[in-house]
PDB file of N, CA and C in Angstrom:
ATOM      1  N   UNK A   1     -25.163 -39.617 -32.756  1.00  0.00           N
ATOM      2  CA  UNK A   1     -24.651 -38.538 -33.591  1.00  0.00           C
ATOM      3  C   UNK A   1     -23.141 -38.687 -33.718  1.00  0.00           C
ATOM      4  N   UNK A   2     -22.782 -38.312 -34.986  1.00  0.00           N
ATOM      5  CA  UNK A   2     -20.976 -38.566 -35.051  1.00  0.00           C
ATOM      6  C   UNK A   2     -20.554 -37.181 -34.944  1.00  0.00           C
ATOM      7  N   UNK A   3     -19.565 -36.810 -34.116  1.00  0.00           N
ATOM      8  CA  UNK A   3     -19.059 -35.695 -34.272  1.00  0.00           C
ATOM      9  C   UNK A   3     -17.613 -35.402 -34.805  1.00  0.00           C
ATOM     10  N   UNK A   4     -17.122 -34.441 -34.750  1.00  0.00           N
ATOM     11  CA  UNK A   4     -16.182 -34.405 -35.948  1.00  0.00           C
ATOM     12  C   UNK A   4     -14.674 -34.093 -34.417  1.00  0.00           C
ATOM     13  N   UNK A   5     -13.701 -34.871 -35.172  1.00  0.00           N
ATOM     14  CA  UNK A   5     -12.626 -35.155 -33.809  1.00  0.00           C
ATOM     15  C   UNK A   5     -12.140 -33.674 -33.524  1.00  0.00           C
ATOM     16  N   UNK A   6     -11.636 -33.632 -32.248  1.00  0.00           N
ATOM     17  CA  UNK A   6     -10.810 -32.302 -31.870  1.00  0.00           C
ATOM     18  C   UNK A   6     -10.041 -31.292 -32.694  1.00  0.00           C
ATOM     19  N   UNK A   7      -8.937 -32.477 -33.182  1.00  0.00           N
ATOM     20  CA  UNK A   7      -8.361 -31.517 -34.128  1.00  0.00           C
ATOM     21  C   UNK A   7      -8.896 -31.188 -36.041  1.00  0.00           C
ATOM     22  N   UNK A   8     -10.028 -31.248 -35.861  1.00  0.00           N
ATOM     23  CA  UNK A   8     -10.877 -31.206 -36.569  1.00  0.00           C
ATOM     24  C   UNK A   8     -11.765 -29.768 -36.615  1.00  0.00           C
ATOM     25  N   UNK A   9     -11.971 -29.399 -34.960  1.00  0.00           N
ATOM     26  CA  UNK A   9     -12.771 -28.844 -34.746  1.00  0.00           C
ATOM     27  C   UNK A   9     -12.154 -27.619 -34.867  1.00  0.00           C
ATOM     28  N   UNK A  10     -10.947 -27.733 -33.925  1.00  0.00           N
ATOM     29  CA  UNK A  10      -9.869 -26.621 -33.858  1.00  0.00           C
ATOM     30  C   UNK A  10      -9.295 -26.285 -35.233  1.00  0.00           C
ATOM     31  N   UNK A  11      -9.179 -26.789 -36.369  1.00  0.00           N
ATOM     32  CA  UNK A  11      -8.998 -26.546 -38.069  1.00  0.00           C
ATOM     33  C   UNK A  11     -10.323 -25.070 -37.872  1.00  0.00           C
ATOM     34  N   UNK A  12     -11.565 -25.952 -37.927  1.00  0.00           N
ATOM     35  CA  UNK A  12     -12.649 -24.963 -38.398  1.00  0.00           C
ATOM     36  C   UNK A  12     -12.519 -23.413 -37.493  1.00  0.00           C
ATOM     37  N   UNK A  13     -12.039 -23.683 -36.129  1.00  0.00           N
ATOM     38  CA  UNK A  13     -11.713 -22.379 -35.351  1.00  0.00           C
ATOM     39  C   UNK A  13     -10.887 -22.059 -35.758  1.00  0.00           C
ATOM     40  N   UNK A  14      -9.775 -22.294 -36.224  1.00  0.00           N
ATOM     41  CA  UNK A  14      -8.486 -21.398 -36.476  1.00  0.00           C
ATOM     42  C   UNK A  14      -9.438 -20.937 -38.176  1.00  0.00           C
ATOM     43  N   UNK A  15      -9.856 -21.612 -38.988  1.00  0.00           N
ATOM     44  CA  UNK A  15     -10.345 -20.707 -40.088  1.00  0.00           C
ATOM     45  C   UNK A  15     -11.496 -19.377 -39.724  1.00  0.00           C
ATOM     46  N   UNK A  16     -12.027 -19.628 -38.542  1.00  0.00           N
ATOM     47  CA  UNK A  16     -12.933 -18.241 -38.532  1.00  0.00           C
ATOM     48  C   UNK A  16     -12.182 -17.207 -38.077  1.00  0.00           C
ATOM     49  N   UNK A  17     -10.909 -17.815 -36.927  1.00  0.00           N
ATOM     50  CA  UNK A  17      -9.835 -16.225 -36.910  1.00  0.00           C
ATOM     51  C   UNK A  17      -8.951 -16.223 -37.972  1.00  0.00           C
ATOM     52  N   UNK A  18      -8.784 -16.809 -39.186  1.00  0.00           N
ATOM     53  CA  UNK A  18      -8.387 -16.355 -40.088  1.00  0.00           C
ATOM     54  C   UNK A  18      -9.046 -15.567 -40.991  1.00  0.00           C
ATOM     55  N   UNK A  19      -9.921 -15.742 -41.090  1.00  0.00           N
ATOM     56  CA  UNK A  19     -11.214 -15.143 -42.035  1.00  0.00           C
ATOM     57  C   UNK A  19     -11.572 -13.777 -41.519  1.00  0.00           C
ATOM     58  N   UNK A  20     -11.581 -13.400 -40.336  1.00  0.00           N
ATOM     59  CA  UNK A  20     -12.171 -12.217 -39.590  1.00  0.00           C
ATOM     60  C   UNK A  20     -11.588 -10.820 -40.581  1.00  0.00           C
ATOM     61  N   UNK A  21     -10.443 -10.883 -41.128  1.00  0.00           N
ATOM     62  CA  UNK A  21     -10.148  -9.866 -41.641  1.00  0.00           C
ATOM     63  C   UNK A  21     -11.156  -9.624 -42.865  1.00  0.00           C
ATOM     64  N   UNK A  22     -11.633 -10.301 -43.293  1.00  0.00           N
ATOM     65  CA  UNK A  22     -12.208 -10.706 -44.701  1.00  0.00           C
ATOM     66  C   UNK A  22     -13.744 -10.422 -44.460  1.00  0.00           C
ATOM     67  N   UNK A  23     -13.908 -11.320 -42.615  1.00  0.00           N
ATOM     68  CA  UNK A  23     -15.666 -10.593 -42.407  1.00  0.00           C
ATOM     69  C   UNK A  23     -15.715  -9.283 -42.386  1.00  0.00           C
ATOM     70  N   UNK A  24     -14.680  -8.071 -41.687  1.00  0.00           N
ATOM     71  CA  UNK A  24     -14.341  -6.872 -40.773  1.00  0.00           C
ATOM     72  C   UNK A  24     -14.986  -6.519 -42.818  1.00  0.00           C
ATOM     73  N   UNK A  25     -14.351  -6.596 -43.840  1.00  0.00           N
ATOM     74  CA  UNK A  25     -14.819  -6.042 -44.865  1.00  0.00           C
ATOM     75  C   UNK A  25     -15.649  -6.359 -45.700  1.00  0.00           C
ATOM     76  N   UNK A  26     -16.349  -7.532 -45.389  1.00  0.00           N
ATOM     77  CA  UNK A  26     -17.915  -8.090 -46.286  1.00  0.00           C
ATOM     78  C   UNK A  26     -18.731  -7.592 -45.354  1.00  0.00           C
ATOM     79  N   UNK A  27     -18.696  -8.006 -44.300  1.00  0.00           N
ATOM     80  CA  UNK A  27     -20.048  -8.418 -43.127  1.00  0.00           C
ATOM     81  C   UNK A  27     -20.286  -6.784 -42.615  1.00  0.00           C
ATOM     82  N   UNK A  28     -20.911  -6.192 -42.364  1.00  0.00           N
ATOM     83  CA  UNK A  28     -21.665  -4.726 -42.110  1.00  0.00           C
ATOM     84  C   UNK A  28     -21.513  -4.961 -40.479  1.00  0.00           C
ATOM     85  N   UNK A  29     -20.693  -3.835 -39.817  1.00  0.00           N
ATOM     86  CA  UNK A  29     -20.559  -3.815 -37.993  1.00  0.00           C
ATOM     87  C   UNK A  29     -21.685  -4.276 -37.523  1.00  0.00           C
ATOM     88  N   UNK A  30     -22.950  -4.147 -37.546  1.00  0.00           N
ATOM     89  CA  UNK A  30     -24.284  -3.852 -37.115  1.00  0.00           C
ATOM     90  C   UNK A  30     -24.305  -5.691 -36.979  1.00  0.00           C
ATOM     91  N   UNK A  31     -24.430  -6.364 -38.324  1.00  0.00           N
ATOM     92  CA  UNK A  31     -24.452  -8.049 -38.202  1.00  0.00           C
ATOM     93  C   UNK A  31     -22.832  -8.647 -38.240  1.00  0.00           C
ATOM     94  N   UNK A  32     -21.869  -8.085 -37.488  1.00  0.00           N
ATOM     95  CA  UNK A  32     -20.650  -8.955 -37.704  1.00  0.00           C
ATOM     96  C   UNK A  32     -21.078 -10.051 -36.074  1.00  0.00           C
ATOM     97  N   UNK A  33     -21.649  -9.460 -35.139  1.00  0.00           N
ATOM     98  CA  UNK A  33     -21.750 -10.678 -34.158  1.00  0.00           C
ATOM     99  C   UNK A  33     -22.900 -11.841 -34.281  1.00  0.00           C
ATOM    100  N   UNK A  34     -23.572 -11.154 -35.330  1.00  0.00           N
ATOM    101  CA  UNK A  34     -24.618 -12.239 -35.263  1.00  0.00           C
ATOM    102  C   UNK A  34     -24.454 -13.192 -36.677  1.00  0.00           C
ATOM    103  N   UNK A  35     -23.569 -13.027 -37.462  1.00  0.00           N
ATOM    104  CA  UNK A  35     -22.504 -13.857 -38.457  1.00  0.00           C
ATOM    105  C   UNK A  35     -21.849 -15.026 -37.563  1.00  0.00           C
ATOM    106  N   UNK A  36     -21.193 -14.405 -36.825  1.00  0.00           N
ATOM    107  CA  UNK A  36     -19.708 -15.248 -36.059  1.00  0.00           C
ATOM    108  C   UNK A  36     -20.429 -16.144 -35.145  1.00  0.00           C
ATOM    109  N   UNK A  37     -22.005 -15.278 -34.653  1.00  0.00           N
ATOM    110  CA  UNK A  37     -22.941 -17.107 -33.598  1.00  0.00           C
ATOM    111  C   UNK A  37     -22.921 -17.616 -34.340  1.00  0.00           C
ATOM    112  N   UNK A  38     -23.692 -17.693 -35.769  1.00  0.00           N
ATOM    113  CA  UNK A  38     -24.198 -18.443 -36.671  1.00  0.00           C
ATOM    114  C   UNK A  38     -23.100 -19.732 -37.062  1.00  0.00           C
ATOM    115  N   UNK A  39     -21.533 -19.238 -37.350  1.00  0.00           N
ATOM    116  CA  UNK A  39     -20.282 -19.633 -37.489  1.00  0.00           C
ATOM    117  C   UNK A  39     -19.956 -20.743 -36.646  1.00  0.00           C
ATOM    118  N   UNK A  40     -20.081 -20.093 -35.279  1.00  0.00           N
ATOM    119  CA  UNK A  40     -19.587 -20.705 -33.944  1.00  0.00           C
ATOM    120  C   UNK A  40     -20.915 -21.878 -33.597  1.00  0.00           C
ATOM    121  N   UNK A  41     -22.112 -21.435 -33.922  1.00  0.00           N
ATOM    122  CA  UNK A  41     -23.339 -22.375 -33.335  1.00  0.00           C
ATOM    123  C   UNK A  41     -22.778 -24.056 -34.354  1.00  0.00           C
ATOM    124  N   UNK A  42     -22.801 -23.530 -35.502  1.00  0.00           N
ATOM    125  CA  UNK A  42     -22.310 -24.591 -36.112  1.00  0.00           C
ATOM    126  C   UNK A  42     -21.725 -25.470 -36.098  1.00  0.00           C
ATOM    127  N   UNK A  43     -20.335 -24.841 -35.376  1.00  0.00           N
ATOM    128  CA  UNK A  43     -19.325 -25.674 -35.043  1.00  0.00           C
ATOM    129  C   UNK A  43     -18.935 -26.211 -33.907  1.00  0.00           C
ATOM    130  N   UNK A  44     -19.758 -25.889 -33.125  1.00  0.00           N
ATOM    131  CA  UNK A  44     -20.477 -26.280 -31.180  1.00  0.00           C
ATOM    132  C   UNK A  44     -21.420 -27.346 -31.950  1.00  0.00           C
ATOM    133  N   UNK A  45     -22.448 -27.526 -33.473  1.00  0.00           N
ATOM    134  CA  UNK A  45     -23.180 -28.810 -33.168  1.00  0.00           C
ATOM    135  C   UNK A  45     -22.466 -29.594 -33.700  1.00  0.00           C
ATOM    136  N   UNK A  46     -21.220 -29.623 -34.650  1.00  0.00           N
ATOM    137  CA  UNK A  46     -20.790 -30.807 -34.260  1.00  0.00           C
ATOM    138  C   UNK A  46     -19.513 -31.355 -33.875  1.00  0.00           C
ATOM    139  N   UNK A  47     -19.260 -30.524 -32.450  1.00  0.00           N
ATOM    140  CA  UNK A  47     -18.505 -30.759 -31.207  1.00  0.00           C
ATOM    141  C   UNK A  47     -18.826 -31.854 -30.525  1.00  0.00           C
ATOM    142  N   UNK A  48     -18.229 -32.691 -29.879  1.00  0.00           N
ATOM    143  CA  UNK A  48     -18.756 -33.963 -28.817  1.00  0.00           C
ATOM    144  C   UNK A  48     -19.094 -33.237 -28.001  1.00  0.00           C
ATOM    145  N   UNK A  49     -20.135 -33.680 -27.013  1.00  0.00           N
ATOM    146  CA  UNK A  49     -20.300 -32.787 -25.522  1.00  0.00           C
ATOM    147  C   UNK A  49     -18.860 -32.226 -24.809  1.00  0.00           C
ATOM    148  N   UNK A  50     -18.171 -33.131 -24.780  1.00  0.00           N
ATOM    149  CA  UNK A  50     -17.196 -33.526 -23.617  1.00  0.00           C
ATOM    150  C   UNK A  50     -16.312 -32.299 -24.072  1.00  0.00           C
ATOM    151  N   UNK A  51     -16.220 -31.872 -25.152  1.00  0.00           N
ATOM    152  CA  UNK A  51     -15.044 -30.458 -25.773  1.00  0.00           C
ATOM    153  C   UNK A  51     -15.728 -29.642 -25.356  1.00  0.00           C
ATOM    154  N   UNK A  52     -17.425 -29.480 -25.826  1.00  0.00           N
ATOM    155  CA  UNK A  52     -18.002 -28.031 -25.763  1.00  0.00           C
ATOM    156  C   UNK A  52     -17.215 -26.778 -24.761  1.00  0.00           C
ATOM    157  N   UNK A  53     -17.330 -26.948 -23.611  1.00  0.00           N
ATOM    158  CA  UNK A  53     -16.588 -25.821 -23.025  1.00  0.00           C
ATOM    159  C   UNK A  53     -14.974 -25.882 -23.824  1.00  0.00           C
ATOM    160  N   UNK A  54     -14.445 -26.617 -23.875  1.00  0.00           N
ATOM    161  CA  UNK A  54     -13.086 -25.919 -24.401  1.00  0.00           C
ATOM    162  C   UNK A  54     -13.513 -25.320 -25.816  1.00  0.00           C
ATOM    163  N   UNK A  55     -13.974 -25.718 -26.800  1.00  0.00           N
ATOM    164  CA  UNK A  55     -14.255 -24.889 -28.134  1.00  0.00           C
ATOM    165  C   UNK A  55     -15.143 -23.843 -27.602  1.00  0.00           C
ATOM    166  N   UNK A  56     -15.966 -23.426 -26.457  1.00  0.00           N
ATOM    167  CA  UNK A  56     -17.159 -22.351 -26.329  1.00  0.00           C
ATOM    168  C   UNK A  56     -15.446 -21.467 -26.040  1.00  0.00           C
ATOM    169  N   UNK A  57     -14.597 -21.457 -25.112  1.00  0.00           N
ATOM    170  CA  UNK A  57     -13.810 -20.790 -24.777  1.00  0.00           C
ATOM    171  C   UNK A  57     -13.246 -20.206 -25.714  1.00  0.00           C
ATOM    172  N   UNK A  58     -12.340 -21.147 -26.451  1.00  0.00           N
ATOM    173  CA  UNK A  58     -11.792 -20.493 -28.022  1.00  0.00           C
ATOM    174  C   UNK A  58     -12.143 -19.236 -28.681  1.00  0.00           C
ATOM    175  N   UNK A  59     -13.899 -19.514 -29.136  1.00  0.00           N
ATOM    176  CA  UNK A  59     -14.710 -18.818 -29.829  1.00  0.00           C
ATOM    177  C   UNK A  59     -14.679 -17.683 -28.860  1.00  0.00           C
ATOM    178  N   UNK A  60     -14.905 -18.050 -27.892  1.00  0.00           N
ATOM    179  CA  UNK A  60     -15.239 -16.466 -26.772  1.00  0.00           C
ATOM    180  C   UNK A  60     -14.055 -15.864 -26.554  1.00  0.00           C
ATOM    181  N   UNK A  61     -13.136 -16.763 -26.878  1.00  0.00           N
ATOM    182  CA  UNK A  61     -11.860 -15.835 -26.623  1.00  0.00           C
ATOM    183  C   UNK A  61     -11.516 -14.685 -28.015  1.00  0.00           C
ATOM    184  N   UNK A  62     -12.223 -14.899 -29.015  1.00  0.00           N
ATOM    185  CA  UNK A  62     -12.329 -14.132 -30.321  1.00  0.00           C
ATOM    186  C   UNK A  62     -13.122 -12.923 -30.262  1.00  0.00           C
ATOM    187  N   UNK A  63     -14.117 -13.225 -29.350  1.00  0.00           N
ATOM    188  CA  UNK A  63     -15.075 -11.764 -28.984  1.00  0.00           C
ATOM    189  C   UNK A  63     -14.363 -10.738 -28.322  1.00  0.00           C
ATOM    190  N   UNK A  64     -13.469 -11.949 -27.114  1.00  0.00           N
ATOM    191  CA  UNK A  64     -12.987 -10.572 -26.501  1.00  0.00           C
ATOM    192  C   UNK A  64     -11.881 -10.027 -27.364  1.00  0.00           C
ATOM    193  N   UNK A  65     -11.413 -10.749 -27.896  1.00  0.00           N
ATOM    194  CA  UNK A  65      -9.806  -9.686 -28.187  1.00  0.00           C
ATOM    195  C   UNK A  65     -10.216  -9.234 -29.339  1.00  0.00           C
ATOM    196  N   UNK A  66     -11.738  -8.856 -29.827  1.00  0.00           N
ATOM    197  CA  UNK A  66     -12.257  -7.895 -30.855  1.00  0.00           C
ATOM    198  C   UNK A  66     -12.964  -6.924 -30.325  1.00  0.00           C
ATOM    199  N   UNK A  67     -13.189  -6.817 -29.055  1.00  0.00           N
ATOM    200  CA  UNK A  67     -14.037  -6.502 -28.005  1.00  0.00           C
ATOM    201  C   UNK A  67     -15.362  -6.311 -28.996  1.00  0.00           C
ATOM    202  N   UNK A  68     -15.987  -7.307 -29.339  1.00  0.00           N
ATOM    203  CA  UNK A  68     -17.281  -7.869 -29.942  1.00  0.00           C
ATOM    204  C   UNK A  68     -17.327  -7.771 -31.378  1.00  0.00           C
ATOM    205  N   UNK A  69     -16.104  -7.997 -31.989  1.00  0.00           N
ATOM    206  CA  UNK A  69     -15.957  -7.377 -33.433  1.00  0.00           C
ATOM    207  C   UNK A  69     -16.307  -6.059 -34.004  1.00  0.00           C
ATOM    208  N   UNK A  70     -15.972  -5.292 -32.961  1.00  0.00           N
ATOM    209  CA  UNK A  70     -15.330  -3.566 -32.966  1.00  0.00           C
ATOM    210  C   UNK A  70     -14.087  -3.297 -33.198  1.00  0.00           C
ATOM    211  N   UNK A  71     -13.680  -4.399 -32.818  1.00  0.00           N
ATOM    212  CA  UNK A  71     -11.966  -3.106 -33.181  1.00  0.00           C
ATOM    213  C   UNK A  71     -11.473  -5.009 -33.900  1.00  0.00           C
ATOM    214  N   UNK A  72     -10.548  -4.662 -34.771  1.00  0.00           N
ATOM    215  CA  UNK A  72      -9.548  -5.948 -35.402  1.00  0.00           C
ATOM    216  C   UNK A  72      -8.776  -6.746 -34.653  1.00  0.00           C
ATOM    217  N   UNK A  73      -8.727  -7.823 -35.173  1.00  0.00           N
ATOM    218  CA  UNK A  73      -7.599  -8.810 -34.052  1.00  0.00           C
ATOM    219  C   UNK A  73      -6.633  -8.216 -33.928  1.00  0.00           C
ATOM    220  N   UNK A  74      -6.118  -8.258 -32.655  1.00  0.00           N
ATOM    221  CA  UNK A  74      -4.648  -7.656 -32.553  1.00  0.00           C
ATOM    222  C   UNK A  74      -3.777  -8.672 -33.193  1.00  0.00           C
ATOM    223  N   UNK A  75      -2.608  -8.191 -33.737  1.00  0.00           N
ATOM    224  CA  UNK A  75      -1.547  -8.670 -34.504  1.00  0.00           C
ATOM    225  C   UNK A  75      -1.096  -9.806 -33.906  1.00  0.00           C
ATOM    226  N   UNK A  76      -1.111  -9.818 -32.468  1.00  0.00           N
ATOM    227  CA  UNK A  76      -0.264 -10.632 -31.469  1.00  0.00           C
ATOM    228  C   UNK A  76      -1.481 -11.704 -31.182  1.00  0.00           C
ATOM    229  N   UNK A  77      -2.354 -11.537 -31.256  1.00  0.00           N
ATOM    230  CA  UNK A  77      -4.006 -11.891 -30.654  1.00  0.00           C
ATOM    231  C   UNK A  77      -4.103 -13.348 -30.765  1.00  0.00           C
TER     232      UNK A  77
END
């Protein structure tokens, strides 16, 4: 399987915390976490093994400082 290089991967993560403002007003509270797996599963398959935990971290670090896409990124976030 070819996977797509680091700073490759980290492009596609920095576009889903850019985008979040944009889900917070398409995506309905009820499915905004089950959007952002769908997002994140994606971009974990085509991660090399050897990153997975550092990109799983990233992504999880987006849950928390939304505390689950309830409240907006903080400004500083």
């Amino acid at each position: 399987m070819t996977y797509l290089t680091l700073p490759e991967i980290e492009a596609l993560v920095t576009a889903i915390r850019t985008g979040l403002p944009s889900m917070y007003e398409t995506v309905q509270p009820s499915d905004r976490q089950e959007a952002f797996a769908a997002e994140a599963n994606g971009i974990l398959d085509l991660t090399a093994p050897e990153d997975h935990l550092l990109i799983f971290a990233k992504l999880e670090s987006l849950v928390i400082l939304t505390d689950g896409f309830t409240m907006p990124l903080p400004a500083n976030g």
